[in-house]
PDB file of N, CA and C in Angstrom:
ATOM      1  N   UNK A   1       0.849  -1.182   0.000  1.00  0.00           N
ATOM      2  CA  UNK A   1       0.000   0.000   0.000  1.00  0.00           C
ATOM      3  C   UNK A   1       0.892   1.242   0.000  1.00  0.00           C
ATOM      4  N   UNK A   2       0.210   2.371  -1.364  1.00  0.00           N
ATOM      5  CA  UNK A   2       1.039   3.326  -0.974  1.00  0.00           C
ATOM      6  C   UNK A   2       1.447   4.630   0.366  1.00  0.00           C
ATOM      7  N   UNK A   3       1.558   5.288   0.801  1.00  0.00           N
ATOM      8  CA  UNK A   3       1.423   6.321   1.843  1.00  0.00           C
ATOM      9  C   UNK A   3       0.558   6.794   1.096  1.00  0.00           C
ATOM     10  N   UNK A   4      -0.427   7.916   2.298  1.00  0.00           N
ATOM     11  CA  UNK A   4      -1.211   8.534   2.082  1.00  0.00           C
ATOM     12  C   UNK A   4      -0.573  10.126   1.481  1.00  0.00           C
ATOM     13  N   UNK A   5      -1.248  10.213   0.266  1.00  0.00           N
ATOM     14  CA  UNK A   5      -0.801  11.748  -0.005  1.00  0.00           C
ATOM     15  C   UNK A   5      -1.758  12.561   0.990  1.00  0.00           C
ATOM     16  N   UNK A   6      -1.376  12.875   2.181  1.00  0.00           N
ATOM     17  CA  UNK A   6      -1.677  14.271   3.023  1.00  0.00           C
ATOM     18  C   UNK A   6      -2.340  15.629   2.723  1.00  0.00           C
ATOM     19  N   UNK A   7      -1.379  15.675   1.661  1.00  0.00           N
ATOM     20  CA  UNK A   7      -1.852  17.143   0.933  1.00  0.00           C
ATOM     21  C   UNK A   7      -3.285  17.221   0.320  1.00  0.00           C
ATOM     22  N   UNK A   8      -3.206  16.349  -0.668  1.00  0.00           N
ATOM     23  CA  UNK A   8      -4.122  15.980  -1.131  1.00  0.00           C
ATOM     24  C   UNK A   8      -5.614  15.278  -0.375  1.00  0.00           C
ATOM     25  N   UNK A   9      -5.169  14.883   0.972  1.00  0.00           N
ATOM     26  CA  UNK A   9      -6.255  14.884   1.435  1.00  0.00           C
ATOM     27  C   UNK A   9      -6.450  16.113   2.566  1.00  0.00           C
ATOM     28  N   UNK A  10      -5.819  17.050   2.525  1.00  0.00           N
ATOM     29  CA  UNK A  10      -6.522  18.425   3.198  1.00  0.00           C
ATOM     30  C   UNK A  10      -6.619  19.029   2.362  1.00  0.00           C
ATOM     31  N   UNK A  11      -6.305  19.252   0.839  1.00  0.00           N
ATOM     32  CA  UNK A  11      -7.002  19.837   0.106  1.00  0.00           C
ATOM     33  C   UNK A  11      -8.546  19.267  -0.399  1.00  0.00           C
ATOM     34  N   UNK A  12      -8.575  18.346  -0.138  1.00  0.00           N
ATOM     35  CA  UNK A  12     -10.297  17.449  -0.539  1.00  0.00           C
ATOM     36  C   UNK A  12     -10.925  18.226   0.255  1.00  0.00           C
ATOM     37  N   UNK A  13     -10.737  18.073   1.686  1.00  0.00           N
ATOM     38  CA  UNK A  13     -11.809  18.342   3.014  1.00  0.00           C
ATOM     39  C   UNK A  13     -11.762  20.103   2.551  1.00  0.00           C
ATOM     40  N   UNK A  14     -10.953  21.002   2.378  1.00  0.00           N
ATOM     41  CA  UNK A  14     -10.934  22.390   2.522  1.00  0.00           C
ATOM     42  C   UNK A  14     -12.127  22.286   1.050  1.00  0.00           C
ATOM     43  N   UNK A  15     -11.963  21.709  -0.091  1.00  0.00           N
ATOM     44  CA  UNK A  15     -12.893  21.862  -1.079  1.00  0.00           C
ATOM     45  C   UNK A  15     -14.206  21.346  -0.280  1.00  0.00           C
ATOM     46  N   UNK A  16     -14.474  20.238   0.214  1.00  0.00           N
ATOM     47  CA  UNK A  16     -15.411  20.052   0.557  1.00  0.00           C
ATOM     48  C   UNK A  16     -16.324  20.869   1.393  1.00  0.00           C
ATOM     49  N   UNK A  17     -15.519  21.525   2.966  1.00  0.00           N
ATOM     50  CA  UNK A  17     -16.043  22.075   3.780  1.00  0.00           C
ATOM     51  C   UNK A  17     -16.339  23.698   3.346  1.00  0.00           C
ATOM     52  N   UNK A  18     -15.483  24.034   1.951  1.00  0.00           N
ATOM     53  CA  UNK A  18     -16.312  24.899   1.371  1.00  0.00           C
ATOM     54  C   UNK A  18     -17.717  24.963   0.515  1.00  0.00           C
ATOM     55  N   UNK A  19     -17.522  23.716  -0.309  1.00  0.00           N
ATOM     56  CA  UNK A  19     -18.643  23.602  -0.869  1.00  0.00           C
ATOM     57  C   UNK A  19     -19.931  23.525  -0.064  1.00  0.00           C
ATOM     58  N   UNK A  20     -19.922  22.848   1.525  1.00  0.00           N
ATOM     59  CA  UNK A  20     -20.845  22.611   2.303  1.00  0.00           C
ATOM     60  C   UNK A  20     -21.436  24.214   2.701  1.00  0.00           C
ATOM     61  N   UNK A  21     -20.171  25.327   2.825  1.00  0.00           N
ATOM     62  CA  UNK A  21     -20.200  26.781   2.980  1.00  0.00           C
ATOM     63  C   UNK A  21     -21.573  27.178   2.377  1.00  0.00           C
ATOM     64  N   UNK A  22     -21.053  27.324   1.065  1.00  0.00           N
ATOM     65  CA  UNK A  22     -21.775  27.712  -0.176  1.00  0.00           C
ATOM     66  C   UNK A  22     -22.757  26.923  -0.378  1.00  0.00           C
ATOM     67  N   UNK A  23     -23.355  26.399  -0.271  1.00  0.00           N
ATOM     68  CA  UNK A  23     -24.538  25.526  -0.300  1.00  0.00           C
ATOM     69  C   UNK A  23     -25.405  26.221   1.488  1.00  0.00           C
ATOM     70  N   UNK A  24     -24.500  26.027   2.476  1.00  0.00           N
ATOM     71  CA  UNK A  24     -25.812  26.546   3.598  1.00  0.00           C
ATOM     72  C   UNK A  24     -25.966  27.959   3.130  1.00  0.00           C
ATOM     73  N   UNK A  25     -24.953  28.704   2.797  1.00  0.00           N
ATOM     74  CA  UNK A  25     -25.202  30.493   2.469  1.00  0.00           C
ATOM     75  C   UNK A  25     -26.386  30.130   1.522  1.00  0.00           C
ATOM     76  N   UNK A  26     -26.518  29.585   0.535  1.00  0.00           N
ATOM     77  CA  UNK A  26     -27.342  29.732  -0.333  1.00  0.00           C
ATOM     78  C   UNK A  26     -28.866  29.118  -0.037  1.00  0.00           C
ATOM     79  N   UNK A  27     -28.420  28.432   1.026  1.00  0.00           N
ATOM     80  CA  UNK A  27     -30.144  28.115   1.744  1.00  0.00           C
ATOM     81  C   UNK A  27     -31.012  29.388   2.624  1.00  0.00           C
ATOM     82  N   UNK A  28     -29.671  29.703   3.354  1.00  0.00           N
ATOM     83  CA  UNK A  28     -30.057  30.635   4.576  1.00  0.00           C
ATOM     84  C   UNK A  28     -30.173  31.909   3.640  1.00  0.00           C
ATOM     85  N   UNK A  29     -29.462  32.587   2.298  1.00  0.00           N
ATOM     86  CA  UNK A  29     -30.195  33.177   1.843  1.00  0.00           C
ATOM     87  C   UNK A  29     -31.936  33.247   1.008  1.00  0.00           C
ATOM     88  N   UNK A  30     -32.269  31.808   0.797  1.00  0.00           N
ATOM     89  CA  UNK A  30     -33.509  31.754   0.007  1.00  0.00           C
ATOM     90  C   UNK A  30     -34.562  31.749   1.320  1.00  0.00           C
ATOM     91  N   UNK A  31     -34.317  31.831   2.549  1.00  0.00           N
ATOM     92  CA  UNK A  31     -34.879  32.136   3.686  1.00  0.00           C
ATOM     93  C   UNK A  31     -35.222  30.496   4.518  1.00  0.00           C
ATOM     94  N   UNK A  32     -34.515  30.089   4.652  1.00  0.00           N
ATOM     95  CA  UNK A  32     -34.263  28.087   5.479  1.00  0.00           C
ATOM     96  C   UNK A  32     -33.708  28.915   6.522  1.00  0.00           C
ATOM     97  N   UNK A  33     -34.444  28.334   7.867  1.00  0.00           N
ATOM     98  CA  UNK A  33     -33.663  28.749   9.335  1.00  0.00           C
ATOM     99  C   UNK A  33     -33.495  27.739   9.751  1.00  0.00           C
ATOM    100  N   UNK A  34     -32.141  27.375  10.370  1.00  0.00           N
ATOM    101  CA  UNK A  34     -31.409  26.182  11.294  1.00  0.00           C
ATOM    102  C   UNK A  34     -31.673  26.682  12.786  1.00  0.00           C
ATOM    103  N   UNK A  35     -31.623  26.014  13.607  1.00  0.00           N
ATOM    104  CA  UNK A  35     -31.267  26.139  14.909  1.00  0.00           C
ATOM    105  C   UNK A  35     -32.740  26.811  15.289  1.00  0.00           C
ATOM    106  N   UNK A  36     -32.516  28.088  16.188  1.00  0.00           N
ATOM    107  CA  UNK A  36     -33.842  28.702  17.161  1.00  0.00           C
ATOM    108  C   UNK A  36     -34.074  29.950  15.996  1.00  0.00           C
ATOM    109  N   UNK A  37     -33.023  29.988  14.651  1.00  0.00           N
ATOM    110  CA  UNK A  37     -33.491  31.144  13.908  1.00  0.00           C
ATOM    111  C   UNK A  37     -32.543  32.592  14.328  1.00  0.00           C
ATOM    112  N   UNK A  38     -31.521  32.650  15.716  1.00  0.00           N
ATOM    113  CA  UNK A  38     -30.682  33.767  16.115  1.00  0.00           C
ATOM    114  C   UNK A  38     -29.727  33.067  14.986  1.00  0.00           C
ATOM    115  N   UNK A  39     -28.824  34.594  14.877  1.00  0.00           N
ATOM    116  CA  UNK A  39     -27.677  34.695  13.747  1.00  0.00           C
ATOM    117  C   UNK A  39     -26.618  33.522  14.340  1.00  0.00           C
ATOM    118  N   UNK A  40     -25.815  33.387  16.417  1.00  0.00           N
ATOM    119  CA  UNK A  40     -25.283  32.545  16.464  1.00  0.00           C
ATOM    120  C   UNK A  40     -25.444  31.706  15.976  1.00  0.00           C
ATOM    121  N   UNK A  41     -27.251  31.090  16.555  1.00  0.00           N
ATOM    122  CA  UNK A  41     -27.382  29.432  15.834  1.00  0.00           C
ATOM    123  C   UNK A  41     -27.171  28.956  14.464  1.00  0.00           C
ATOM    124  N   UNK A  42     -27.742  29.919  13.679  1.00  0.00           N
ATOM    125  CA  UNK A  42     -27.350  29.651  11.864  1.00  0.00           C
ATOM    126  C   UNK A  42     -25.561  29.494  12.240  1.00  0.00           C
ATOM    127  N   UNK A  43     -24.683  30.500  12.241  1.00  0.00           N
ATOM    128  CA  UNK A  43     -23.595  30.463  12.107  1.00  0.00           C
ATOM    129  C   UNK A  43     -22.850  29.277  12.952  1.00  0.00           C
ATOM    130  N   UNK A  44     -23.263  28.695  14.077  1.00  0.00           N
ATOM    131  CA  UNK A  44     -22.881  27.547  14.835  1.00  0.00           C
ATOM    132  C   UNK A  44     -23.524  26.489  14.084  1.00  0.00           C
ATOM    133  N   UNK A  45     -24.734  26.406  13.489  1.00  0.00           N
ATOM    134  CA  UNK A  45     -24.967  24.944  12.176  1.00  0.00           C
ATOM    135  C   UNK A  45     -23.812  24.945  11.310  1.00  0.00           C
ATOM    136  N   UNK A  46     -24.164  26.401  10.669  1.00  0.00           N
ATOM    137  CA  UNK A  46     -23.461  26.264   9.256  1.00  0.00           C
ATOM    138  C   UNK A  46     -22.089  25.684   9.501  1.00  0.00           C
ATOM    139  N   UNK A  47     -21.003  26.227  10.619  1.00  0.00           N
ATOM    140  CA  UNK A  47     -19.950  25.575  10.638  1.00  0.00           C
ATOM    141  C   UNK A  47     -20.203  24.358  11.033  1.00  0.00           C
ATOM    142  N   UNK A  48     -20.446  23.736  12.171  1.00  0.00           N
ATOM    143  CA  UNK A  48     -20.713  22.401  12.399  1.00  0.00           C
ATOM    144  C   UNK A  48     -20.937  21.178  11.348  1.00  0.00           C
ATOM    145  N   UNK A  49     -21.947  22.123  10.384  1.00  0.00           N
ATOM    146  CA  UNK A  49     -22.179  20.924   9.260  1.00  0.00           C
ATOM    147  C   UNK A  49     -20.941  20.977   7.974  1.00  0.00           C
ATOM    148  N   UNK A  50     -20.323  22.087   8.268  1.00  0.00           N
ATOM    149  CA  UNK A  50     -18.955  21.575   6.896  1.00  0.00           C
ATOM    150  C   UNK A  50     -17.975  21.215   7.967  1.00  0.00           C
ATOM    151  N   UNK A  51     -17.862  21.708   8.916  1.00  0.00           N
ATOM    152  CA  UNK A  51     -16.472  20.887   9.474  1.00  0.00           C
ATOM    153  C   UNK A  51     -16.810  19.417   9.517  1.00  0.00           C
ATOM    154  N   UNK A  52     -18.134  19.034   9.611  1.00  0.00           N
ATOM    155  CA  UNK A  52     -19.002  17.876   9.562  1.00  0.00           C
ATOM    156  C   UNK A  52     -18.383  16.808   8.328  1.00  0.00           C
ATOM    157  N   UNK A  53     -18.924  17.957   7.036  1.00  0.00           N
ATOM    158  CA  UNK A  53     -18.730  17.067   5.743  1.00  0.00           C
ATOM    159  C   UNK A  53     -17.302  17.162   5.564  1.00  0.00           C
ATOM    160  N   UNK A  54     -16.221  17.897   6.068  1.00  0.00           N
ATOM    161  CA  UNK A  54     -14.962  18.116   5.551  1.00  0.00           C
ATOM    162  C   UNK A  54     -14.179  16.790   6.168  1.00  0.00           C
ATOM    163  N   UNK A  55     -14.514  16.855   7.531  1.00  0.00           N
ATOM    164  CA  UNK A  55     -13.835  15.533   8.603  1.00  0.00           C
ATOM    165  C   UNK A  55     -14.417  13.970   7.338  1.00  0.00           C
ATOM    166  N   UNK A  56     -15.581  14.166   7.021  1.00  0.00           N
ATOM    167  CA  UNK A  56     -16.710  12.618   6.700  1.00  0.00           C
ATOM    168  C   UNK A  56     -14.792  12.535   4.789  1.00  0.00           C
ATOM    169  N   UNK A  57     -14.728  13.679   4.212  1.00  0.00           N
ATOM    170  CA  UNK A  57     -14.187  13.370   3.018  1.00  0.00           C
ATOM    171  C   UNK A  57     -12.466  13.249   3.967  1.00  0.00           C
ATOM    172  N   UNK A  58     -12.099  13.964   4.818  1.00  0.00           N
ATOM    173  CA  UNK A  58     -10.805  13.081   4.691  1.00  0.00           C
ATOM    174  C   UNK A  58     -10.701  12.039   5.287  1.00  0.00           C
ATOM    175  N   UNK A  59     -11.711  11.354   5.807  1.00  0.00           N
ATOM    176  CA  UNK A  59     -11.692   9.952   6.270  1.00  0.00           C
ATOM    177  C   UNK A  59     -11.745   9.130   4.751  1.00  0.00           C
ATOM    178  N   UNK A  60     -12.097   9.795   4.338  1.00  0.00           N
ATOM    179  CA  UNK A  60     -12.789   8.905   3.025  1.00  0.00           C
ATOM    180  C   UNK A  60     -11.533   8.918   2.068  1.00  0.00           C
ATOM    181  N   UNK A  61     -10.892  10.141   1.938  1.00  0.00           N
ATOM    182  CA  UNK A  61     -10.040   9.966   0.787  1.00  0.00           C
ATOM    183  C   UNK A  61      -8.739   9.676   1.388  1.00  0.00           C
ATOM    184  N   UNK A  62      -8.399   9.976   3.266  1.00  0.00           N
ATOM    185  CA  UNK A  62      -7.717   9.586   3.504  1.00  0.00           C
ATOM    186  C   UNK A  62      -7.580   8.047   4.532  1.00  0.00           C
ATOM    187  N   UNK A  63      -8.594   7.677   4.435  1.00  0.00           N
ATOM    188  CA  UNK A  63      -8.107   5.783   4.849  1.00  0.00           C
ATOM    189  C   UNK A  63      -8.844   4.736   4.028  1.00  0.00           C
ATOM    190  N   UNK A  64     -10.218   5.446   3.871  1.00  0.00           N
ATOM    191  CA  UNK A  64     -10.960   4.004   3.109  1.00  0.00           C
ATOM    192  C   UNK A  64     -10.175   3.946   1.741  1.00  0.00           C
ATOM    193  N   UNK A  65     -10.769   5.062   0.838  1.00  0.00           N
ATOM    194  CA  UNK A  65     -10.048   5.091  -0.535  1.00  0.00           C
ATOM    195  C   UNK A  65      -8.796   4.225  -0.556  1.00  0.00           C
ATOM    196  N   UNK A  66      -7.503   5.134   0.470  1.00  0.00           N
ATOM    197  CA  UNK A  66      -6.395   4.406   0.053  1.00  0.00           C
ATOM    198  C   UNK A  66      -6.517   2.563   0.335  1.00  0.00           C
ATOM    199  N   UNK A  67      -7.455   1.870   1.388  1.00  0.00           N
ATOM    200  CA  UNK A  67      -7.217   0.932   1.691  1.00  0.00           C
ATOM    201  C   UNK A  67      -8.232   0.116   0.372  1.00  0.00           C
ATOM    202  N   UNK A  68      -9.070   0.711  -0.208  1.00  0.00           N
ATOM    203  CA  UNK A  68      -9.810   0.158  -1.486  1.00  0.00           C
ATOM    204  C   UNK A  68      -8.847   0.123  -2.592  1.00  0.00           C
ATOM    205  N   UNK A  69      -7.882   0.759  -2.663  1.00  0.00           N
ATOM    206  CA  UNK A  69      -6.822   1.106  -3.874  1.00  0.00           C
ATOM    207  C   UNK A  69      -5.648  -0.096  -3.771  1.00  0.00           C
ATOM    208  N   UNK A  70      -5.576  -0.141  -2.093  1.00  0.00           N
ATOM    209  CA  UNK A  70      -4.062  -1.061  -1.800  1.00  0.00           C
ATOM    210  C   UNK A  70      -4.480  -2.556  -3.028  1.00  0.00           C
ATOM    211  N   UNK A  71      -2.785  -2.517  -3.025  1.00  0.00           N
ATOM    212  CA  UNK A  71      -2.560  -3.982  -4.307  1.00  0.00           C
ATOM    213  C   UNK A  71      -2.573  -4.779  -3.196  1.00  0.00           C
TER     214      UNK A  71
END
């Protein structure tokens, strides 16, 4: 099995936990309220759920993937 390229898997999660960004901005602008509806609670979801999806992709690209790839 090769080593894990590192880089490449904190650059996945930073794409990811942005894309998760841009996707809640674009809810909470079409008017979707998380939490009790105060600005903290939106802003304590919104991060929670990309640091959420960012952690879920470097697990993914950094142990399963590589161990699905190993010869």
């Amino acid at each position: 099995m090769k080593g894990i390229d590192r880089k490449d898997v904190l650059i996945r999660s930073i794409k990811t936990f942005l894309e998760v960004v841009l996707t809640y901005v674009a809810t909470a602008m079409a008017g979707v309220t998380y939490g009790d509806g105060t600005l903290s609670a939106e802003i304590t979801v919104g991060a929670l759920l990309s640091a959420g999806a960012a952690g879920i992709a470097a697990v993914l690209n950094g142990v399963i993937l590589p161990l699905l790839r190993a010869e």
